[in-house]
Each structure stands twice: as structure tokens, then as C-alpha cells.
C-alpha atoms as a PDB file:
ATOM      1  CA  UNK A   1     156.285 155.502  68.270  1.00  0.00           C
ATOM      2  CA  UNK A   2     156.509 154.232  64.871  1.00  0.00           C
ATOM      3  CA  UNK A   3     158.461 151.752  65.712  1.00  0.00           C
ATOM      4  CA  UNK A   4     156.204 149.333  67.844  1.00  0.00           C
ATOM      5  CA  UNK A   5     154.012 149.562  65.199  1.00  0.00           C
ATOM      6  CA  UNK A   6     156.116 148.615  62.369  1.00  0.00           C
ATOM      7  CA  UNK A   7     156.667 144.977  61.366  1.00  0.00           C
ATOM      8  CA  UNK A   8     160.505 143.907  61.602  1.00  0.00           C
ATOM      9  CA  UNK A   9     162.076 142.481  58.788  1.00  0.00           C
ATOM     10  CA  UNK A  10     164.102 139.237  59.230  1.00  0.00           C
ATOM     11  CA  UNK A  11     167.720 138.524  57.463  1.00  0.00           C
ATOM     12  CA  UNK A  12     165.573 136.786  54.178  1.00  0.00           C
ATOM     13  CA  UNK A  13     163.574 140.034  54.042  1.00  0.00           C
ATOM     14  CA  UNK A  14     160.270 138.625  55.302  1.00  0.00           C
ATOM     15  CA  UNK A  15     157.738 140.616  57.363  1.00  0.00           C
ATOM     16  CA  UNK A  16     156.089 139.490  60.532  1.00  0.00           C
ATOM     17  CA  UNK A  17     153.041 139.982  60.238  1.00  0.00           C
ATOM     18  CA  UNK A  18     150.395 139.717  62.868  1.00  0.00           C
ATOM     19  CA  UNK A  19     148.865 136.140  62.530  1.00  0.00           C
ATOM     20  CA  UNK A  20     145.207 136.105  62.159  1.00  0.00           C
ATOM     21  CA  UNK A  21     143.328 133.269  63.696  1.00  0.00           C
ATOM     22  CA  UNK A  22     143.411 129.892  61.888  1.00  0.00           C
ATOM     23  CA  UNK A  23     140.063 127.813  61.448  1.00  0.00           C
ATOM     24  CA  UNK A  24     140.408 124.171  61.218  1.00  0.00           C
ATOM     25  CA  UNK A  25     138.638 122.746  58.777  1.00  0.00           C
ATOM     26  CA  UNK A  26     138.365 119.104  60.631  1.00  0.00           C
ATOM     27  CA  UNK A  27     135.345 118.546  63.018  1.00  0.00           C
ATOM     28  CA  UNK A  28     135.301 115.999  65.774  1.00  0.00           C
ATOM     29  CA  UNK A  29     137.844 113.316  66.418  1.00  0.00           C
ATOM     30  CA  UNK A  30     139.923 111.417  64.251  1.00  0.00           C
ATOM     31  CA  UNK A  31     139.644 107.954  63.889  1.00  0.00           C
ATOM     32  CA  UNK A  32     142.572 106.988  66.026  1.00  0.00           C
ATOM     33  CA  UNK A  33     140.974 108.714  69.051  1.00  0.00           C
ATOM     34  CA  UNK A  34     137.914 107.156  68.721  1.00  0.00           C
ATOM     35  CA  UNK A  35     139.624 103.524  68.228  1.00  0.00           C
ATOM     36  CA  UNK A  36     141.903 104.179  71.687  1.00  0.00           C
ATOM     37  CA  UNK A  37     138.274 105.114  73.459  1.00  0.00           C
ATOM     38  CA  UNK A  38     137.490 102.436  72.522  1.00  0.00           C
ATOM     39  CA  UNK A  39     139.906  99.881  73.613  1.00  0.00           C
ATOM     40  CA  UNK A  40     139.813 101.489  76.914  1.00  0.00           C
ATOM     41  CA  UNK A  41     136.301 100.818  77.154  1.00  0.00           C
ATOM     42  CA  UNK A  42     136.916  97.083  76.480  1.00  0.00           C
ATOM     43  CA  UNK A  43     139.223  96.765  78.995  1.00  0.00           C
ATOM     44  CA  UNK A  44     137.269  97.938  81.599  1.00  0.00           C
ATOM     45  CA  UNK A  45     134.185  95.856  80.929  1.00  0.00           C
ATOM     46  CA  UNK A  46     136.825  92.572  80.794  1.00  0.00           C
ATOM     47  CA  UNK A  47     138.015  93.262  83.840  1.00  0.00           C
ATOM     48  CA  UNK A  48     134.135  94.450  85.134  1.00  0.00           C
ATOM     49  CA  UNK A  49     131.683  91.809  83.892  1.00  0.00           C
ATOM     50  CA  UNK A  50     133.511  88.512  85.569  1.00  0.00           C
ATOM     51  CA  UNK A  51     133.511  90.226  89.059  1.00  0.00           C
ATOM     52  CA  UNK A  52     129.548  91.267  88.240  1.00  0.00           C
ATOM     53  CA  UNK A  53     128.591  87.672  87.584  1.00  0.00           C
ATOM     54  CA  UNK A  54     130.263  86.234  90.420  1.00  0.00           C
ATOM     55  CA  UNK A  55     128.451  88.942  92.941  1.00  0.00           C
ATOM     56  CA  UNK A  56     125.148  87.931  91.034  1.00  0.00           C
ATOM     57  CA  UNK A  57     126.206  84.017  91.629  1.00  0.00           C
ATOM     58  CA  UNK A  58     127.074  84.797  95.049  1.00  0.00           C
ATOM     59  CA  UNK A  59     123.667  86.405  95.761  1.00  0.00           C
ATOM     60  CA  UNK A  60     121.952  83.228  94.096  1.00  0.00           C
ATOM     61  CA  UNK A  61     123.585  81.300  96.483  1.00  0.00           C
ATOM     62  CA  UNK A  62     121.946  83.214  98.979  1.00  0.00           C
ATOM     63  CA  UNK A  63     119.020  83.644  98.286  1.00  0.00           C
ATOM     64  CA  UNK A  64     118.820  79.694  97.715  1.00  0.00           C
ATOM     65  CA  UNK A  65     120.055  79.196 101.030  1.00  0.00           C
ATOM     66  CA  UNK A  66     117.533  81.553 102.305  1.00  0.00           C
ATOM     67  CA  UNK A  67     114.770  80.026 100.349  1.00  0.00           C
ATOM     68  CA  UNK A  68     115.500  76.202 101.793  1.00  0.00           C
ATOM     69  CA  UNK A  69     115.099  78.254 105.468  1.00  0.00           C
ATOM     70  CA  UNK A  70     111.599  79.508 104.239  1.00  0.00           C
ATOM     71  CA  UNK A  71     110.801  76.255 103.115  1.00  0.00           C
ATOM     72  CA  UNK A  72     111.907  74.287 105.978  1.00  0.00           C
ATOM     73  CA  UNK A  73     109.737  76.605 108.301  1.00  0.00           C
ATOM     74  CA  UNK A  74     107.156  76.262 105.948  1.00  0.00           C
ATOM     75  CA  UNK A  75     106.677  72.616 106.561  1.00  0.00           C
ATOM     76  CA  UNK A  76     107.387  72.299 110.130  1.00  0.00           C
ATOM     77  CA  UNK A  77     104.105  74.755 110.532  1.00  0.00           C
ATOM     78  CA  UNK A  78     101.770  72.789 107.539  1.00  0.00           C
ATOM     79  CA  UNK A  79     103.018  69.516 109.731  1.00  0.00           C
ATOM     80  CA  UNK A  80     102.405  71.034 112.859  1.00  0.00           C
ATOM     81  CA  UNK A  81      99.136  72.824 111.565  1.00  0.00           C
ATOM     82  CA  UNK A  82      97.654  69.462 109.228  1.00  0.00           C
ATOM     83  CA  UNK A  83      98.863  66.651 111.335  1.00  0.00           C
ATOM     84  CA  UNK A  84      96.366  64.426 109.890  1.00  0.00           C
ATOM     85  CA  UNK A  85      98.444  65.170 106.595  1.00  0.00           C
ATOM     86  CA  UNK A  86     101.504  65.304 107.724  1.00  0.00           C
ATOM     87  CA  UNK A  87     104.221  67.231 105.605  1.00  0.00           C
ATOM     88  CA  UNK A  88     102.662  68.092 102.338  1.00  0.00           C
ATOM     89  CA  UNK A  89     103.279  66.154  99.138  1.00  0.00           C
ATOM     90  CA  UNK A  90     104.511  68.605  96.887  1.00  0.00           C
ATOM     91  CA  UNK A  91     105.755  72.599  97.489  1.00  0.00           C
ATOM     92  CA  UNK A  92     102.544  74.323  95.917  1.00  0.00           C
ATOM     93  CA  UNK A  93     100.804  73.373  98.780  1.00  0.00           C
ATOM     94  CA  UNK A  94     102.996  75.691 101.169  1.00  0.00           C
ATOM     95  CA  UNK A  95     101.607  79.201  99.141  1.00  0.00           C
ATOM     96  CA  UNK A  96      98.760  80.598  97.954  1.00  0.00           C
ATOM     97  CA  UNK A  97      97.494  83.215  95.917  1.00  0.00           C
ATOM     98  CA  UNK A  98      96.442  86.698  97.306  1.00  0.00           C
ATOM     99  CA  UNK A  99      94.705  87.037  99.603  1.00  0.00           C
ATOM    100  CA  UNK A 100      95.914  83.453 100.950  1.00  0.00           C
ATOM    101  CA  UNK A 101      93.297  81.601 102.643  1.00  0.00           C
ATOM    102  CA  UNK A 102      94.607  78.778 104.886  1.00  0.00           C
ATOM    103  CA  UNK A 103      93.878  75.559 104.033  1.00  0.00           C
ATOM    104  CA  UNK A 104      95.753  72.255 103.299  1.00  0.00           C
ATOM    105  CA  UNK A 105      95.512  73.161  99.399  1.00  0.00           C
ATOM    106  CA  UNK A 106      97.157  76.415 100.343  1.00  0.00           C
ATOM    107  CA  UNK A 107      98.703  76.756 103.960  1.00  0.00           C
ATOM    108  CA  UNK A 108      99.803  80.352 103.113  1.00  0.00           C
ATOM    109  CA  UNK A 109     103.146  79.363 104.864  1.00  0.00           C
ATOM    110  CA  UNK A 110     105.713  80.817 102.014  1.00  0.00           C
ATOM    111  CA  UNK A 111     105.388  83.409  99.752  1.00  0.00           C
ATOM    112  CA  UNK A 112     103.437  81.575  96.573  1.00  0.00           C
ATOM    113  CA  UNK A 113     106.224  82.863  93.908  1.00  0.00           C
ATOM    114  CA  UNK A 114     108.403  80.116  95.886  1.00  0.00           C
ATOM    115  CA  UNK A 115     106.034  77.881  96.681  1.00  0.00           C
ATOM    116  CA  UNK A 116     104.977  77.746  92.623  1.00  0.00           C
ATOM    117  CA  UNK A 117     108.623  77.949  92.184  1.00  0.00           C
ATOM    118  CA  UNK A 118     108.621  81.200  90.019  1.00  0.00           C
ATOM    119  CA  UNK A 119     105.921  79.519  88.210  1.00  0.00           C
ATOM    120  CA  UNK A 120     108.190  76.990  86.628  1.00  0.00           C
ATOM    121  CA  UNK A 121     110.539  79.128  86.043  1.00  0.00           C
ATOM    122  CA  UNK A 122     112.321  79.506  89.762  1.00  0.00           C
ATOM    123  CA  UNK A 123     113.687  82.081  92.265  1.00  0.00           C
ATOM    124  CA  UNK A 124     116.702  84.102  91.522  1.00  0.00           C
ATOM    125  CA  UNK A 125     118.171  81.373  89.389  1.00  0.00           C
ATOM    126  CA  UNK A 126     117.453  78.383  91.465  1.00  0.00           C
ATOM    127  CA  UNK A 127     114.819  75.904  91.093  1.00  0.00           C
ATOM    128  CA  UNK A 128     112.884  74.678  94.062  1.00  0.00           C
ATOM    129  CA  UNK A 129     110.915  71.213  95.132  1.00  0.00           C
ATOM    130  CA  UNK A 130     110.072  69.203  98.101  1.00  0.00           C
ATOM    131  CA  UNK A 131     108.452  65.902  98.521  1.00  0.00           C
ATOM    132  CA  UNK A 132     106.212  64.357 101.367  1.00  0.00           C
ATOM    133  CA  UNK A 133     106.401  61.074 102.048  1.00  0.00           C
ATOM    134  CA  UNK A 134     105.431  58.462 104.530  1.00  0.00           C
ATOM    135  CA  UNK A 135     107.873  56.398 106.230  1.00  0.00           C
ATOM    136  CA  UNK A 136     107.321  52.341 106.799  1.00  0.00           C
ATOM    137  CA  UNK A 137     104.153  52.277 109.054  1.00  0.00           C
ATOM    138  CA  UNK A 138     103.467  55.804 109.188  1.00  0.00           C
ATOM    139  CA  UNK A 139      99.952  56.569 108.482  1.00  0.00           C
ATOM    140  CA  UNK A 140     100.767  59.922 107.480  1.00  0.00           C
ATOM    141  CA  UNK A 141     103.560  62.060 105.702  1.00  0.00           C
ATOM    142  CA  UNK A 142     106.179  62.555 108.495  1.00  0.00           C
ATOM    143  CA  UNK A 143     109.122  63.129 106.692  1.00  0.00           C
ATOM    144  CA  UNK A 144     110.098  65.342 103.601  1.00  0.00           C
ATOM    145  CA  UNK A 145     113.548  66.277 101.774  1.00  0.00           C
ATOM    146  CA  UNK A 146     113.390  69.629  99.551  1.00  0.00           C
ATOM    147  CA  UNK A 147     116.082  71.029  97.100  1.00  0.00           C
ATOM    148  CA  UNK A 148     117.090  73.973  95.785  1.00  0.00           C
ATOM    149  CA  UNK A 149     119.294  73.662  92.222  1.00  0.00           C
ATOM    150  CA  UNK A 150     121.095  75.841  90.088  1.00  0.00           C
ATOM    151  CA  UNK A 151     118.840  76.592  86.798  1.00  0.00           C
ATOM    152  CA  UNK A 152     122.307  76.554  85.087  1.00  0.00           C
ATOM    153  CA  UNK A 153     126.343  76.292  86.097  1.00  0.00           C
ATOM    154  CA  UNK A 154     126.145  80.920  85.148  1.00  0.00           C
ATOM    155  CA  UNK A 155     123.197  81.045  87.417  1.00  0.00           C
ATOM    156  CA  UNK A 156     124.796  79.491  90.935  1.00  0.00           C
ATOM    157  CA  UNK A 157     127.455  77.790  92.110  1.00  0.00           C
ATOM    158  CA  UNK A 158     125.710  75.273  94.592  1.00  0.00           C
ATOM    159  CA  UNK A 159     122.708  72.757  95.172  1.00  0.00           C
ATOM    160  CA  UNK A 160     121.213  72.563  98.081  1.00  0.00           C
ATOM    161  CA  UNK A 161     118.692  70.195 100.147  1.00  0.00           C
ATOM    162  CA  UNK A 162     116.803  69.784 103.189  1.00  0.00           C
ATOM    163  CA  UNK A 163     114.909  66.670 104.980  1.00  0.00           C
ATOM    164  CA  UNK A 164     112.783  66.779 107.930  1.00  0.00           C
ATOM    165  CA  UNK A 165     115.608  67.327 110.779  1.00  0.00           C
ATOM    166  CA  UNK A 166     115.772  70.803 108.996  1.00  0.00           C
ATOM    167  CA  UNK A 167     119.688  71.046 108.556  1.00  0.00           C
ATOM    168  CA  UNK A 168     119.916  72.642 104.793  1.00  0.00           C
ATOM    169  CA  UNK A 169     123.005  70.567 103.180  1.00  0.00           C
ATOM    170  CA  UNK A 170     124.932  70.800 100.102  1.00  0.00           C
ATOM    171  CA  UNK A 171     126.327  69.158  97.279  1.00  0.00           C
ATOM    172  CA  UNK A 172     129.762  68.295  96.710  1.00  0.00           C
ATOM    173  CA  UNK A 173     131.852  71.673  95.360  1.00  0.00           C
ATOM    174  CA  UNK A 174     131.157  71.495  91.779  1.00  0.00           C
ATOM    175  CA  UNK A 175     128.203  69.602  91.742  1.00  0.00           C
ATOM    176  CA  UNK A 176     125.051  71.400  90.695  1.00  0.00           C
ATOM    177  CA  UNK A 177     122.939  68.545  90.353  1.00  0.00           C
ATOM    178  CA  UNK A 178     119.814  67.635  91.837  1.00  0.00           C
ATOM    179  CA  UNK A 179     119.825  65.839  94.993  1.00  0.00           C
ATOM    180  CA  UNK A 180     117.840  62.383  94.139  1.00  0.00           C
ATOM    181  CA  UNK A 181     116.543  61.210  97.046  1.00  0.00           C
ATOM    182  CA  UNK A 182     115.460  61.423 101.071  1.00  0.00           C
ATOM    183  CA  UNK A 183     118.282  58.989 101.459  1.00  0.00           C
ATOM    184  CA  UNK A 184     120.641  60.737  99.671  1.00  0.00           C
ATOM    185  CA  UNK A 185     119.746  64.375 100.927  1.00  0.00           C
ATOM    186  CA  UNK A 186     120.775  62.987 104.694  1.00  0.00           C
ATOM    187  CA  UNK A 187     123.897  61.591 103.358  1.00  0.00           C
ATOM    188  CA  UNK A 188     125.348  65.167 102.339  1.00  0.00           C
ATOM    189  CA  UNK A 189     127.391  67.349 104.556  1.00  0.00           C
ATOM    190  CA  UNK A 190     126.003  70.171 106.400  1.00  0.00           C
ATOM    191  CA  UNK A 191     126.133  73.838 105.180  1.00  0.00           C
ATOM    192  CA  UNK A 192     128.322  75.791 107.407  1.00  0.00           C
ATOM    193  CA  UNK A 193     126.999  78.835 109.060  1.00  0.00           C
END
């Protein structure tokens, strides 16, 4: 029995002895841990933020295209509902504040944040505008072009525009620019369902 509870001796004449827990004196990570944490992070916000931007672009786009719908709706009913008007001059006149009373200042048509375009500032990174306008001999407005543009080339990817035969058409790939004109909105190609 007293034996197993001997230490045995090794060919140098050293003892094992029982080792006795070890406390480490260094707390936390080193700095090489924290530096390969943090190239790992990197990497996965390179690869993350480009594919984020375009899904934000792509929703832009979107909601643009939805927009020009809401506006084109907007003013069939202010034609149909102010004939003596026509199509209004501007946007504003398509909104109105809450509560919306209908008139031909404010037709309550579209929801005011578009019809104000975002005060100035636009919708989900577009800006919005339409224009009235009489045609030669037409006592009233009875025909209008809108458009919808990219605030900037990070915020969307298109510009669109509408005229009064309500087809929503785009600008050449690339081209973010306003559309000009009535004459040149009808001259586009037609968005594609």
C-alpha cells in the first residue's frame, strides 16, 4: 500500500510530484486574436454591404414605379373630377393635409407626403413632379407628363415618367436624369411589366 502512494523516482533522480493547478497570469485575448476577429469581421461586411445597397436600390426602383401608378391615377380622377381644370398644374394639388378636404387646391387623390414630394426632400430616394398643360386650342389642361428621378446614382438605378396615356416609361439604362419634356416623356420606351 505504500507504494501507490509513493512518488517514483526517474533515472536523473527527480520526483514526480503531483502537479498543483497552474494560474495564468494573462487575462483576455492576445492581440493576435483580436486582430484575426477582426479581419473576419471585415470580410463579411465587404462581401455584405454591396448586396444591401443594391436590395435598397432595387426597392427604390419600386417604390418609384409604384409612385408614377399613384400619380397617374391621381390625375385621371382630379381630370375626371375638375374637368373645368383639367389635369392639375403642379403635383401638390393631388394631396392634402389631414383630414383632406376635396377641393381643386387639394383633391385628396395621393397620399400628401408624395404629392409634396417628401416635402422637398422625396419618396424613398426618388424625387417626384408633374406638370399640366394645355394643348393648342384646348381651353383647359388635358394633358400632363410626371417624373420620378433618382435623388442620386446610390439612391436608384432608374428615371421614370408618365404623360396622359398613363404608360409609366423609362430612361435609357444608365441614365438617371430628368425627363425634360411632354415631348420627350412620349418618346421613351415603355417599362416592361
Amino acid at each position: 500500500m505504500d507504494s501507490i502512494h509513493k512518488p517514483k523516482e526517474h533515472a536523473l533522480g527527480k520526483r514526480n510530484t503531483p502537479k498543483e493547478p497552474v494560474l495564468s497570469l494573462s487575462k483576455g485575448f492576445s492581440l493576435i486574436e483580436l486582430l484575426i476577429v477582426i479581419a473576419i469581421i471585415l470580410i463579411i461586411a465587404a462581401i455584405a454591404i454591396p448586396n444591401l445597397l443594391r436590395a435598397r436600390m432595387a426597392a427604390n426602383d419600386s417604390s418609384a414605379a409604384g409612385s408614377m401608378h399613384s400619380i397617374n391615377v391621381g390625375e385621371v380622377g382630379y381630370f375626371a373630377t375638375y374637368a373645368e381644370i383639367g389635369f392639375p398644374a403642379t403635383l401638390s394639388p393631388l394631396g392634402g393635409p389631414d383630414p383632406c378636404t376635396p377641393t381643386p387646391a387639394t383633391a385628396c387623390l395621393i397620399d400628401d407626403s408624395l404629392a409634396s414630394n417628401g416635402g422637398g426632400g422625396g419618396k424613398s430616394g426618388y424625387s417626384f413632379a408633374a406638370t399640366g398643360s394645355a394643348s393648342g386650342g384646348s381651353v383647359n389642361n388635358d394633358q400632363f407628363y410626371a417624373t420620378g428621378t433618382p435623388n442620386s446614382n446610390i439612391t436608384g438605378t432608374r428615371a421614370y415618367c408618365s404623360s396622359d396615356d398613363m404608360v409609366i416609361r423609362l430612361q435609357p439604362p444608365g441614365n438617371i436624369s430628368q425627363v425634360a419634356s411632354y415631348a420627350n416623356c412620349i418618346l421613351l420606351s415603355a417599362m416592361s411589366n
